[in-house]
N, C-alpha and C. Protein backbone atom coordinates (compact mmCIF):
# COMPACT_ATOMS: atom_id res chain seq x y z
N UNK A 1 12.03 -11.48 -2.07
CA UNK A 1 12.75 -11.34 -3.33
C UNK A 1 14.19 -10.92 -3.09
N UNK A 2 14.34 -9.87 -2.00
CA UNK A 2 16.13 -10.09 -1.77
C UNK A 2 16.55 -10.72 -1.25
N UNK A 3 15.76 -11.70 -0.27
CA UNK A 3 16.76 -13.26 -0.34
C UNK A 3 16.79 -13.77 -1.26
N UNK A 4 16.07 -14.04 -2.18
CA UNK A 4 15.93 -14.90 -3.30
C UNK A 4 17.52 -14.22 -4.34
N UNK A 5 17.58 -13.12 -4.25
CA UNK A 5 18.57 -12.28 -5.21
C UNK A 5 19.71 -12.61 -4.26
N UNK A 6 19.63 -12.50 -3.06
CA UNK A 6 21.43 -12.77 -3.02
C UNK A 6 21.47 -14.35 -2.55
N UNK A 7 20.86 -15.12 -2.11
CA UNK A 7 21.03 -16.76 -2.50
C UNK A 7 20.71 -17.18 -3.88
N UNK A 8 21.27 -15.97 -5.18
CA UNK A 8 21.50 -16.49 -6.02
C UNK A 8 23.05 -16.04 -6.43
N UNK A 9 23.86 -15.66 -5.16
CA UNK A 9 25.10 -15.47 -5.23
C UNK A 9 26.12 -16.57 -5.73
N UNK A 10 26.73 -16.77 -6.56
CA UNK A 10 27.18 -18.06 -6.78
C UNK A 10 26.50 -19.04 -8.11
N UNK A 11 25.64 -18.54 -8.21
CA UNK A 11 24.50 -19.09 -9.46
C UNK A 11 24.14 -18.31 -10.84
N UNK A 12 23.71 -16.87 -10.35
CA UNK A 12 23.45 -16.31 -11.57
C UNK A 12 23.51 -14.72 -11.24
N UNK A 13 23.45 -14.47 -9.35
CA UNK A 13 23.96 -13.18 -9.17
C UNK A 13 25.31 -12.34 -8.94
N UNK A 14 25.24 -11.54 -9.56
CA UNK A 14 27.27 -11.18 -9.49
C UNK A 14 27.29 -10.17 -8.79
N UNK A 15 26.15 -9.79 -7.91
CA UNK A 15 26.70 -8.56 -6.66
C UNK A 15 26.54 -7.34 -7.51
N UNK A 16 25.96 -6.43 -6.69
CA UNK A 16 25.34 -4.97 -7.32
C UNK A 16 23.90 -5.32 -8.44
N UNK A 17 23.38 -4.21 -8.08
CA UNK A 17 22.18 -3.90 -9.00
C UNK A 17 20.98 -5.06 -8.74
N UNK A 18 21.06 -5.32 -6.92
CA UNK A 18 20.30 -5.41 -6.03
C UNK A 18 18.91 -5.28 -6.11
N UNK A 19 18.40 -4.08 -6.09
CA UNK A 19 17.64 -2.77 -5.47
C UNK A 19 16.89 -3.55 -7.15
N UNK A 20 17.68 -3.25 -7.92
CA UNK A 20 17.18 -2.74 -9.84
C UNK A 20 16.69 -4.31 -9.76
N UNK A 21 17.83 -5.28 -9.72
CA UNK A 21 17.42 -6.71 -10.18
C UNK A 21 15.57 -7.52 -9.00
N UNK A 22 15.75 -7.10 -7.84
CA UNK A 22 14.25 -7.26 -7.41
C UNK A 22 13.56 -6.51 -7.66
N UNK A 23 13.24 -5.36 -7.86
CA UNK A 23 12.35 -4.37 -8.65
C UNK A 23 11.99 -4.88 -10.05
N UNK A 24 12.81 -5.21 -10.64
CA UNK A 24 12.52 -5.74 -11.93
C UNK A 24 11.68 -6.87 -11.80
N UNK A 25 12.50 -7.92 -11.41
CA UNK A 25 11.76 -9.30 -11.27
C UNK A 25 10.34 -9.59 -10.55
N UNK A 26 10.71 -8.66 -9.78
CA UNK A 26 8.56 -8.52 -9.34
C UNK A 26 7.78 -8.07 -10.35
N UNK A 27 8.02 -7.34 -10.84
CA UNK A 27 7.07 -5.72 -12.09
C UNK A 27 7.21 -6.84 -13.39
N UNK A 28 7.90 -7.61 -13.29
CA UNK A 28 8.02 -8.51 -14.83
C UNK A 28 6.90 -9.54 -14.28
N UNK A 29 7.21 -10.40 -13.00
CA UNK A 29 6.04 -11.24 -12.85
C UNK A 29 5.06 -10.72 -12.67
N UNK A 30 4.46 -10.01 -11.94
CA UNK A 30 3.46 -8.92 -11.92
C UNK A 30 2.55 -9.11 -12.89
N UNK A 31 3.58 -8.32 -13.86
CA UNK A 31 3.44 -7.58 -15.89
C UNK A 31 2.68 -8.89 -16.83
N UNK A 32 3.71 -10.21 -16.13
CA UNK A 32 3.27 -11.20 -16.95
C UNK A 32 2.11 -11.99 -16.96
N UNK A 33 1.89 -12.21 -14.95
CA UNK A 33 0.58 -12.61 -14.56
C UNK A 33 -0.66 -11.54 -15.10
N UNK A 34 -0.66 -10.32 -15.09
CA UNK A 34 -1.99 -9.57 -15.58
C UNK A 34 -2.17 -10.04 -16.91
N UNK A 35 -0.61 -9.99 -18.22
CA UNK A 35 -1.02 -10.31 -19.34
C UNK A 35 -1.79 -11.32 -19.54
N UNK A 36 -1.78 -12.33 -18.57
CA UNK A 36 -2.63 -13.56 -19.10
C UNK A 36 -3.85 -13.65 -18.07
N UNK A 37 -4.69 -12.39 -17.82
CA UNK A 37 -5.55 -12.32 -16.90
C UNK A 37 -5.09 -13.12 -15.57
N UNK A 38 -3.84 -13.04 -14.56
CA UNK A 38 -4.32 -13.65 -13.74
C UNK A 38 -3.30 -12.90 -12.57
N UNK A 39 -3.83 -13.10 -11.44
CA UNK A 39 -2.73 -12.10 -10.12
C UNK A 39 -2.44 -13.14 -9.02
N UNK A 40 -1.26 -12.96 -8.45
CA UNK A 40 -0.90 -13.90 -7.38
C UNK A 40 -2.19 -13.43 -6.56
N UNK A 41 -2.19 -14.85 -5.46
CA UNK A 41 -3.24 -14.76 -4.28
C UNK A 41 -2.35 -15.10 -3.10
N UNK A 42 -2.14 -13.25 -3.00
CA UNK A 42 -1.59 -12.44 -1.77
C UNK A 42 -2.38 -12.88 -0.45
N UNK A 43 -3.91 -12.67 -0.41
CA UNK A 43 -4.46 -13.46 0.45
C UNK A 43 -4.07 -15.22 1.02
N UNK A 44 -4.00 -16.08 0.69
CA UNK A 44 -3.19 -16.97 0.49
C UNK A 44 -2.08 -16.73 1.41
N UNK A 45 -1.10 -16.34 0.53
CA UNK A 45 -0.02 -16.15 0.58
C UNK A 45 0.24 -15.38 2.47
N UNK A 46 -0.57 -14.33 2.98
CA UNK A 46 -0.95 -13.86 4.26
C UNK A 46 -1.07 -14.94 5.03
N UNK A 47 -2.06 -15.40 4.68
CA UNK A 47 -2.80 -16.40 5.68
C UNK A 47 -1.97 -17.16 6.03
N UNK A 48 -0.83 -17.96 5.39
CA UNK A 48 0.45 -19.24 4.94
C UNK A 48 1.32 -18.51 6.14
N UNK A 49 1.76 -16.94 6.29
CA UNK A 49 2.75 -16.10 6.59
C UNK A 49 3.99 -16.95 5.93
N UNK A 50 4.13 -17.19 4.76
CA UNK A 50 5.28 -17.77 4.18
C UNK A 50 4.85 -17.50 2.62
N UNK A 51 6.24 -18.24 2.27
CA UNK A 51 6.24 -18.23 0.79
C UNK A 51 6.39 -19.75 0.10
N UNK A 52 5.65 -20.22 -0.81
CA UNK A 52 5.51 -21.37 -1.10
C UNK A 52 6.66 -21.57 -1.77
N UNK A 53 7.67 -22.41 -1.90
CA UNK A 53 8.53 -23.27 -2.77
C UNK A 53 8.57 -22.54 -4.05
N UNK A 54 7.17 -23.45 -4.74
CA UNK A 54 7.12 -23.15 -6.05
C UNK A 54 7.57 -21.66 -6.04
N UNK A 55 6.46 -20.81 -5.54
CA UNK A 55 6.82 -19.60 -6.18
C UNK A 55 8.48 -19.02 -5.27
N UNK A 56 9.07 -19.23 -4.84
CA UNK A 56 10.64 -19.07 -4.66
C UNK A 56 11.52 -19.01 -6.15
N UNK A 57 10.67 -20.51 -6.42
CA UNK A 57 11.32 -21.04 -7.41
C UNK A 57 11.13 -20.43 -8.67
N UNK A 58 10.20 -19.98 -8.99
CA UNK A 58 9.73 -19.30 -10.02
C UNK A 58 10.38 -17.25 -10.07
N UNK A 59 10.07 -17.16 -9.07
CA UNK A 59 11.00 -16.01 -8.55
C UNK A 59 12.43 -15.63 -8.61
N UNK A 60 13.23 -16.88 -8.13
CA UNK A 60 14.52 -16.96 -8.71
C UNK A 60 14.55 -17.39 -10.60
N UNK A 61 13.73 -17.65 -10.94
CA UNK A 61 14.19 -17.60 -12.67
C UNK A 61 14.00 -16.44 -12.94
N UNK A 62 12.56 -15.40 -12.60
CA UNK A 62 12.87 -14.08 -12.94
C UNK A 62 14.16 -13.62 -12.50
N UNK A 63 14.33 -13.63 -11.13
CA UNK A 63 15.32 -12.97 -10.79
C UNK A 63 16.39 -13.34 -11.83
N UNK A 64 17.08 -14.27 -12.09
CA UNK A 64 18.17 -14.50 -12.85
C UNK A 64 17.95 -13.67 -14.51
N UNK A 65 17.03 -13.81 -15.37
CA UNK A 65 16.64 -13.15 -16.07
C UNK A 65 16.77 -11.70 -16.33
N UNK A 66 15.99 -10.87 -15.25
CA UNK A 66 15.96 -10.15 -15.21
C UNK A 66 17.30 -9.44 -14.75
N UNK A 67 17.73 -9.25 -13.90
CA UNK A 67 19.43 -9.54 -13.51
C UNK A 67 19.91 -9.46 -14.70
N UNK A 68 20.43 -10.72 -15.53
CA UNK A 68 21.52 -10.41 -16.84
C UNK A 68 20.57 -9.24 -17.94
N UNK A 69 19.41 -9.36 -17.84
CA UNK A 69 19.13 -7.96 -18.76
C UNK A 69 19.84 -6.62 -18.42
N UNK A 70 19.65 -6.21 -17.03
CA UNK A 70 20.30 -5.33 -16.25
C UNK A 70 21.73 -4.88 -16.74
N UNK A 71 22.05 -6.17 -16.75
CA UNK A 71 23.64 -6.06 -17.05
C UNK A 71 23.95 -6.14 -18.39
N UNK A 72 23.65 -6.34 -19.52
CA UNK A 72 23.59 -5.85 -20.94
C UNK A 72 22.60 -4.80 -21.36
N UNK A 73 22.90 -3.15 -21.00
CA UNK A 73 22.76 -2.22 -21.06
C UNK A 73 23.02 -1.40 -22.84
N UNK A 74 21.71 -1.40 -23.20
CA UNK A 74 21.48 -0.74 -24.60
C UNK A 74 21.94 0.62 -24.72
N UNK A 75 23.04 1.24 -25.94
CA UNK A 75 23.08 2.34 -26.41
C UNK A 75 24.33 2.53 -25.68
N UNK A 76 24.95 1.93 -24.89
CA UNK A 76 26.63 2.27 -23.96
C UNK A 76 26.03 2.95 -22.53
N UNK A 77 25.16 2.57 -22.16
CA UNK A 77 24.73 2.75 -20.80
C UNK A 77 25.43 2.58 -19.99
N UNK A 78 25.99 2.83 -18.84
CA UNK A 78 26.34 1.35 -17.32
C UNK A 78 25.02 0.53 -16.95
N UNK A 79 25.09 -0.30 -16.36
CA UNK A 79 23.94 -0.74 -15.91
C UNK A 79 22.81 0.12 -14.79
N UNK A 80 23.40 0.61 -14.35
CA UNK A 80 22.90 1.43 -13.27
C UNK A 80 21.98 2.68 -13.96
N UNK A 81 22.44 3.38 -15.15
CA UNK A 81 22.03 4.41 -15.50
C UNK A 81 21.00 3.65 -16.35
N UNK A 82 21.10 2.55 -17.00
CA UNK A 82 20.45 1.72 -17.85
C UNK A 82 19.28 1.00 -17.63
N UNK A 83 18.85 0.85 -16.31
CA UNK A 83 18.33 0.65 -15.36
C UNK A 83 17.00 1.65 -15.36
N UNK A 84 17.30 2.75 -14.99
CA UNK A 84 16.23 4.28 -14.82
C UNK A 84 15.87 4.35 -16.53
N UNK A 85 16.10 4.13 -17.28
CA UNK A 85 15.74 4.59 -18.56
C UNK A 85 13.80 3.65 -18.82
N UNK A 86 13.47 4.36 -19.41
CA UNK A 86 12.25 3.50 -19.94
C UNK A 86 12.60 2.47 -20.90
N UNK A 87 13.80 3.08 -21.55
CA UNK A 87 13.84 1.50 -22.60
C UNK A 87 14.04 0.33 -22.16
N UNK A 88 14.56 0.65 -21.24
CA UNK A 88 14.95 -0.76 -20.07
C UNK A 88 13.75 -1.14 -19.75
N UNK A 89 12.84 -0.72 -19.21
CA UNK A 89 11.77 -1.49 -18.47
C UNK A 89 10.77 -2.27 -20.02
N UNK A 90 10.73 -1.46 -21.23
CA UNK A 90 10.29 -1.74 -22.05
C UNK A 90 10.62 -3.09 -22.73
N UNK A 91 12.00 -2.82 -22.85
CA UNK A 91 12.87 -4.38 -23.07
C UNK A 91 12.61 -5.36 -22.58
N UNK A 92 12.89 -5.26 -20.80
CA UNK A 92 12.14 -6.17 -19.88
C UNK A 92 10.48 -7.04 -20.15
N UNK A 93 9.57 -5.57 -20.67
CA UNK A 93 8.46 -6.17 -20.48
C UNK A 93 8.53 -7.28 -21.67
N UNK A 94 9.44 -6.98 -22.94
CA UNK A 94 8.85 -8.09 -24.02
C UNK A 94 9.57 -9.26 -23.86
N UNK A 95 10.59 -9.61 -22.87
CA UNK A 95 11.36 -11.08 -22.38
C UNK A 95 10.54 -12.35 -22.50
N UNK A 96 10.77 -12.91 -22.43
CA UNK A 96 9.60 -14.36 -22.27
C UNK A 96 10.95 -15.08 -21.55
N UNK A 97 9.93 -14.97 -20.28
CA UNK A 97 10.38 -15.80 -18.91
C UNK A 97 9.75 -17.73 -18.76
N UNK A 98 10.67 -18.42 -19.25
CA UNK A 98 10.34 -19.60 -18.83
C UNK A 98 10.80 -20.59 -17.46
N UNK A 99 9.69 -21.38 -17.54
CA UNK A 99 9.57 -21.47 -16.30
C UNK A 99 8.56 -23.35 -16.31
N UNK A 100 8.95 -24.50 -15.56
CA UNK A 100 8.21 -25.50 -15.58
C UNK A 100 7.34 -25.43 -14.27
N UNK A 101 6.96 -24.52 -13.44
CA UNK A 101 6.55 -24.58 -12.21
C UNK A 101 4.77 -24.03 -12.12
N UNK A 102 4.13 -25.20 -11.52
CA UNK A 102 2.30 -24.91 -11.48
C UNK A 102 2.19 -24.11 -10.57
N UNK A 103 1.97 -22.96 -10.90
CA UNK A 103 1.53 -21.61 -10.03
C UNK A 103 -0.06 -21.88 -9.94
N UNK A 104 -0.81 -22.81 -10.35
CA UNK A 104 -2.42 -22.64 -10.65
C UNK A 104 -2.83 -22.31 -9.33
N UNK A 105 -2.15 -23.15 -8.02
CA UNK A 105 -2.69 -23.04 -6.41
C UNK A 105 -2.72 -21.72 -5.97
N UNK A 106 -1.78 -20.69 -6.78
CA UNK A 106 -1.68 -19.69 -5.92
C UNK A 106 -1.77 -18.84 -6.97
N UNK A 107 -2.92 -18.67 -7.87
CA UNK A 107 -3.37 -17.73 -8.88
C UNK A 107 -4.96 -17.76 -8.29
N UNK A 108 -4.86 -16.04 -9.01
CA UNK A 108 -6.86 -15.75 -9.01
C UNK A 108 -6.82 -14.92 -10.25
N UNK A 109 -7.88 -15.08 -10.84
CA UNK A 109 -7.98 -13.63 -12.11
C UNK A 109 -8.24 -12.69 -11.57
N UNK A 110 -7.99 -11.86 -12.40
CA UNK A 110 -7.96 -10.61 -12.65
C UNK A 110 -9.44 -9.96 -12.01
N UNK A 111 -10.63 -10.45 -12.01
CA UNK A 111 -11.56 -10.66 -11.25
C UNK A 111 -11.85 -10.20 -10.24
N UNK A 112 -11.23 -11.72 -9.54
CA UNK A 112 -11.52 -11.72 -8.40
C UNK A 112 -10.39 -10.82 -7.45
N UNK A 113 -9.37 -10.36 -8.55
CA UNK A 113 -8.59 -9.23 -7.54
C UNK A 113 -9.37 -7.82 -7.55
N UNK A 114 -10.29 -8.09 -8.27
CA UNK A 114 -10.33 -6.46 -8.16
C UNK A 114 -12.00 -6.73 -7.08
N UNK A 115 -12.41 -7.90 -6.69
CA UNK A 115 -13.41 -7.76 -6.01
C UNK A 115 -12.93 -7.84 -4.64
N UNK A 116 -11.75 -8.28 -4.36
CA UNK A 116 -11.05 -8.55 -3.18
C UNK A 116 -10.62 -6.72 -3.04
N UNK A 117 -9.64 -6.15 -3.94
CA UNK A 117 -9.39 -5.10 -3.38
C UNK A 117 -10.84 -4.02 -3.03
N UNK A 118 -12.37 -4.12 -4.01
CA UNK A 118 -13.03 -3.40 -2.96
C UNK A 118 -12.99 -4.14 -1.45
N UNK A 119 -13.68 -5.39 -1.76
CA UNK A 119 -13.47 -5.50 -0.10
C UNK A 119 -12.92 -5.09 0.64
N UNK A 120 -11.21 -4.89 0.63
CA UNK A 120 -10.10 -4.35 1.14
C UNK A 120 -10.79 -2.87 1.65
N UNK A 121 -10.90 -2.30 0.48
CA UNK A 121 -11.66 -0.45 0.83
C UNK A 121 -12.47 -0.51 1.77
N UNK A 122 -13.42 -1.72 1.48
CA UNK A 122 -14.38 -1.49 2.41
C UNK A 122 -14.44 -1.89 3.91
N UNK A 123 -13.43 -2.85 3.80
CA UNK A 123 -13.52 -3.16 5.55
C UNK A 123 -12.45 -2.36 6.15
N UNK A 124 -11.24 -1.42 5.48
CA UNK A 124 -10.39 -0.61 5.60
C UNK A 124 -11.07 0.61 6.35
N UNK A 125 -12.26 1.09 5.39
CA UNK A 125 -13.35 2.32 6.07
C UNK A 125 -14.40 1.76 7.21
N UNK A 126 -14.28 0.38 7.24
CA UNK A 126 -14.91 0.14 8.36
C UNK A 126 -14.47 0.53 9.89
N UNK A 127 -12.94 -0.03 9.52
CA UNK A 127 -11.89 -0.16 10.74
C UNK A 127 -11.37 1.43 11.08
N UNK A 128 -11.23 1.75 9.69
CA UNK A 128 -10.50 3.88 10.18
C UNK A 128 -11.98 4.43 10.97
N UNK A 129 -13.49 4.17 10.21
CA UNK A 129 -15.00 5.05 11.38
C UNK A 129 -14.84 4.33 12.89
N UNK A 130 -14.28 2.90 12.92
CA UNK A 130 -14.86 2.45 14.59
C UNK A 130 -13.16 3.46 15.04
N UNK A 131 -11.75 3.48 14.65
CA UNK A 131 -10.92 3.88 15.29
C UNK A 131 -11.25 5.10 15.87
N UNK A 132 -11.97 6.51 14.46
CA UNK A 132 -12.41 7.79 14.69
C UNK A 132 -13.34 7.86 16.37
N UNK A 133 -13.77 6.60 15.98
CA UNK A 133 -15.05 6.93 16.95
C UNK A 133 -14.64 6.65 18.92
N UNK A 134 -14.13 5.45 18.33
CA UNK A 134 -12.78 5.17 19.75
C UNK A 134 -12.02 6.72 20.09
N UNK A 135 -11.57 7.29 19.36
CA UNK A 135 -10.53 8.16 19.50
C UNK A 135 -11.67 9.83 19.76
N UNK A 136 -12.62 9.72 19.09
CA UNK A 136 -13.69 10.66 19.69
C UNK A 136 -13.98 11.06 21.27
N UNK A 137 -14.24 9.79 22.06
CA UNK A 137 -15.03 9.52 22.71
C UNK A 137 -13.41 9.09 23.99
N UNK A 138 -12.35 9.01 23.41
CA UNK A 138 -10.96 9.52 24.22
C UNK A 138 -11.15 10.14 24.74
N UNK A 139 -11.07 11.03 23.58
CA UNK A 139 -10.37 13.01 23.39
C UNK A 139 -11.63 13.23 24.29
N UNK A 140 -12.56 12.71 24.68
CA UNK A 140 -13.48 13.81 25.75
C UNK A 140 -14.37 14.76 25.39
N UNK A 141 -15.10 14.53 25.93
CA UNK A 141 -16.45 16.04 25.67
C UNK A 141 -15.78 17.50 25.97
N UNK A 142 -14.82 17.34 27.28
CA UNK A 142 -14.11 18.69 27.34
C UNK A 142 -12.98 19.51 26.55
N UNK A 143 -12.57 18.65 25.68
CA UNK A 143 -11.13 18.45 23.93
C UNK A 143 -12.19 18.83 23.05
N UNK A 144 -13.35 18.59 22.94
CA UNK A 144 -14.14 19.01 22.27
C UNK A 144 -15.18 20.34 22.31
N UNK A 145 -14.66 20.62 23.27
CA UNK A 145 -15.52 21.95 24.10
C UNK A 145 -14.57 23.25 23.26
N UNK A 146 -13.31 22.59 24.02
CA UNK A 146 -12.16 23.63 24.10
C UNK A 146 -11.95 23.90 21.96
N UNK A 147 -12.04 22.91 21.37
CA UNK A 147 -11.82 23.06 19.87
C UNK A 147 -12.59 24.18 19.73
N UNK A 148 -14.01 23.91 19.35
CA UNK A 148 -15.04 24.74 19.41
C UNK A 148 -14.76 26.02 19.47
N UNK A 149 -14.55 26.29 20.83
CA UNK A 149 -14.10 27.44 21.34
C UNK A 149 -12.95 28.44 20.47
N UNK A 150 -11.78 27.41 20.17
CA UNK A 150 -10.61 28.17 19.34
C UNK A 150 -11.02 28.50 17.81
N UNK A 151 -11.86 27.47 17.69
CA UNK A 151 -12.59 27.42 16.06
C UNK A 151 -13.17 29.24 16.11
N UNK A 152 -14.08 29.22 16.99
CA UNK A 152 -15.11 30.22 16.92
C UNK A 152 -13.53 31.68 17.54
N UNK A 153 -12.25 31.55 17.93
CA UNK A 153 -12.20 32.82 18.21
C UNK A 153 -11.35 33.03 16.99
N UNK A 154 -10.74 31.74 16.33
CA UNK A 154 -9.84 31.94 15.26
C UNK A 154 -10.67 32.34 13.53
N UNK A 155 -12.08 31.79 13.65
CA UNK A 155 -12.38 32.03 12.47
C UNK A 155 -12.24 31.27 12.01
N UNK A 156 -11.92 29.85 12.09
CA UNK A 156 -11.36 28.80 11.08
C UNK A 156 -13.17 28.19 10.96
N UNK A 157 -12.40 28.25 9.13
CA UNK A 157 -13.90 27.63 8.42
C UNK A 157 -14.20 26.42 8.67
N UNK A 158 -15.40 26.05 9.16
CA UNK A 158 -15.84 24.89 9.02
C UNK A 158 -17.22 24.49 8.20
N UNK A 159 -17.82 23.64 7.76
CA UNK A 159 -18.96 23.70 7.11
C UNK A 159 -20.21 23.36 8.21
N UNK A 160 -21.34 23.82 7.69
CA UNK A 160 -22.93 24.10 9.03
C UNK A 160 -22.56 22.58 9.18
N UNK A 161 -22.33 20.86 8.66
CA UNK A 161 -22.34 20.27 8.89
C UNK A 161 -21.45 19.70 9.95
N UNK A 162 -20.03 20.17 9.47
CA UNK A 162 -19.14 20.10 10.55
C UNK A 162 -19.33 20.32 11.81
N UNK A 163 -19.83 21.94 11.79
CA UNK A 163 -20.08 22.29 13.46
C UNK A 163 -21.21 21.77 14.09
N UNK A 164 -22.17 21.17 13.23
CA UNK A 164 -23.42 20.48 14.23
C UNK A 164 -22.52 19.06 14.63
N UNK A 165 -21.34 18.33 13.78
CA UNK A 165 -21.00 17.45 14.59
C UNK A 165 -20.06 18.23 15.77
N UNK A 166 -19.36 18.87 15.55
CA UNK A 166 -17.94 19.10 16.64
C UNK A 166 -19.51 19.48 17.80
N UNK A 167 -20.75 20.04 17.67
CA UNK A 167 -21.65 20.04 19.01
C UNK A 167 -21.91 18.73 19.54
N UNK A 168 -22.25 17.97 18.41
CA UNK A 168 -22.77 16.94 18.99
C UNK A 168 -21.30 15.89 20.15
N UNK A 169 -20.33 16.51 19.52
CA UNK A 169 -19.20 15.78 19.73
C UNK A 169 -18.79 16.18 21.63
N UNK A 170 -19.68 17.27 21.77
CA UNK A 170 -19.36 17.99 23.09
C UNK A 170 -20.36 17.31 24.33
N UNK A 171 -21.44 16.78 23.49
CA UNK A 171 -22.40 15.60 24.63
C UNK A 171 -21.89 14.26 24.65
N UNK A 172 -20.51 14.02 24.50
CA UNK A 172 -20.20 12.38 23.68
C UNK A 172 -20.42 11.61 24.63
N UNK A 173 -20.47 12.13 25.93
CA UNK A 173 -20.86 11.11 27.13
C UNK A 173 -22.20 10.53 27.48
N UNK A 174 -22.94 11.12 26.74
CA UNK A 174 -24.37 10.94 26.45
C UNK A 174 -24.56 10.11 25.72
N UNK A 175 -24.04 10.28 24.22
CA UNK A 175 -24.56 9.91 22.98
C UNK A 175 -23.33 9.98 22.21
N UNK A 176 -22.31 8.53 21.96
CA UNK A 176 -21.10 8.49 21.13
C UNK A 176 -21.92 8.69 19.79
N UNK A 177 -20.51 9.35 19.11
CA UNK A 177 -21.05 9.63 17.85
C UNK A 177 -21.18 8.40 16.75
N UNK A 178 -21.58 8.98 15.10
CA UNK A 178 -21.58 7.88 14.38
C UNK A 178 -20.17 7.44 13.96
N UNK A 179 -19.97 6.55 12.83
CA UNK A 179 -18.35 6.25 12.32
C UNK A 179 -18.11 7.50 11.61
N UNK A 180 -19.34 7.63 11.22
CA UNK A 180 -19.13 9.09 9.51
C UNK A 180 -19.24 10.51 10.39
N UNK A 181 -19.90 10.68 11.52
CA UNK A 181 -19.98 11.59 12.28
C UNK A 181 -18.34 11.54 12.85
N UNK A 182 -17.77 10.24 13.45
CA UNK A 182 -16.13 10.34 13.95
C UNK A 182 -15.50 10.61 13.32
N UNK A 183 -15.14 10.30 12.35
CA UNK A 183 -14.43 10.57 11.14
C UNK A 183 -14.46 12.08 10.78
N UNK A 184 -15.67 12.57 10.52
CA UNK A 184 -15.69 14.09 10.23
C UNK A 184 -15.18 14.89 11.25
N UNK A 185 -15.66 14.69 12.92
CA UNK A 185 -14.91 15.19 13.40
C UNK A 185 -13.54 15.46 13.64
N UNK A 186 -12.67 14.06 13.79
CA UNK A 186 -11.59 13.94 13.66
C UNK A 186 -10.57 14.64 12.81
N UNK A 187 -10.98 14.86 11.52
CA UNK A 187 -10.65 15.54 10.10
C UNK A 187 -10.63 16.99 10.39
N UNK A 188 -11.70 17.77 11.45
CA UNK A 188 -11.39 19.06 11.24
C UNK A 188 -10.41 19.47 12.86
N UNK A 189 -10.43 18.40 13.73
CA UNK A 189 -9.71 18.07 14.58
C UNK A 189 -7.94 18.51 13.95
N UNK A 190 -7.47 17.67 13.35
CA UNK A 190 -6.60 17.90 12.29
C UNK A 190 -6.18 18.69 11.71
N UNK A 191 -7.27 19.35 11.16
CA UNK A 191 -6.61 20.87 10.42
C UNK A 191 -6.74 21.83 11.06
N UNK A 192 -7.60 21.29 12.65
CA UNK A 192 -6.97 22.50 13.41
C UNK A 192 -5.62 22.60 13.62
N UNK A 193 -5.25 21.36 14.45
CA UNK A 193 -3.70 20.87 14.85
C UNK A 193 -2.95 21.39 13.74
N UNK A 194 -3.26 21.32 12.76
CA UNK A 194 -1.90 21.89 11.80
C UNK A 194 -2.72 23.18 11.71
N UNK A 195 -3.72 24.05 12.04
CA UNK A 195 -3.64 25.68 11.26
C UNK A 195 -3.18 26.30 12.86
N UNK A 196 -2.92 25.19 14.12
CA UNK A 196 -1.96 26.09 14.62
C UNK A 196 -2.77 25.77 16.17
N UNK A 197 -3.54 24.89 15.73
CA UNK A 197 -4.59 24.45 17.53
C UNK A 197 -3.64 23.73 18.34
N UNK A 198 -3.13 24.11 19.58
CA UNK A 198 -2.71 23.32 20.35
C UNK A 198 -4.08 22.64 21.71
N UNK A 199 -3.81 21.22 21.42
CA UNK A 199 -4.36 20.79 22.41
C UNK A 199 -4.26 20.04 23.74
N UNK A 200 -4.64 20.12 24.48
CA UNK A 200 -4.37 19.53 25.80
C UNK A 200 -4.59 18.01 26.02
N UNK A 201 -5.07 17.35 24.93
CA UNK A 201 -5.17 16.65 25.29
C UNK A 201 -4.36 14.89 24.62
């Protein structure tokens, strides 16, 4: 979108209010695709590692749009201050952006974004338990000895569940832990490091 805003130098952008004019023009297409149940397919769009034509094209009409709103600032604003106000974004949202370009290839409803973003959660917590567990089984049975140890002279709270993992975490050469077992460890790993644990390793 800020190429799209300054290769519209010469066309419909007059320099400054950058930052405001792509901020806008996304949050308006955004605003407009949900109103009519439907969300770009970002997936897509990943997979491509590019940006399709059409939607360039469609992008630069917001942009232009949105842009001269910017710059006719309600109540004796500057544009800049006119910009941060809510009435501005409010104004924005009731525009009607036209446009002759078939976005249908690269739309999903409303739907199927929100079944994609669990997925997202879920293979997200897949990937952070195998990292925990990688990074467990690093740090060593002896990083895990030594925690223990500072835990028990500092007093730092942990819950009966916690400390049966940080034990189990001390045989890891035996028996790597689980993802939900890595993870937990890791976490009180952490608030040792910040309540003041230095570790060796």
């Amino acid at each position: 979108m800020e190429r799209i805003v300054s290769d519209g130098a010469g066309r419909w952008y007059t320099g400054g209010l950058r930052a405001n004019t792509v901020c806008y023009a996304i949050s308006k297409f955004v605003d407009d695709l949900e109103t009519d149940g439907r969300a770009l397919d970002l997936r897509a769009i990943w997979t491509a590692q590019d940006i399709p034509d059409e939607l360039t094209e469609v992008l630069d009409v917001y942009g232009e749009v949105l842009h001269l709103h910017l710059l006719d600032p309600q109540g004796g604003s500057n544009p800049t201050e006119w910009a941060k106000k809510r009435a501005c974004w409010a104004a924005a949202a009731g525009l009607k952006v036209e446009h002759s370009v078939d976005l249908s290839s690269l739309l999903i409803d409303v739907g199927e974004k929100r079944v994609r973003k669990a997925e997202g959660r879920r293979d997200q917590k897949m990937v952070d338990g195998i990292e925990a567990q990688t990074a467990t089984v690093e740090l060593g049975a002896d990083e895990w000895t030594r925690l223990r140890d500072w835990i028990s002279e500092t007093g730092m709270k942990v819950s009966p569940a916690e400390a049966g993992i940080l034990e189990l975490a001390e045989r890891i050469r035996v028996k790597p832990l689980s993802e939900a077992q890595a993870r937990r460890a890791m976490d009180v790993r952490v608030r040792a490091l910040s309540a003041g644990y230095f570790s060796g390793a």
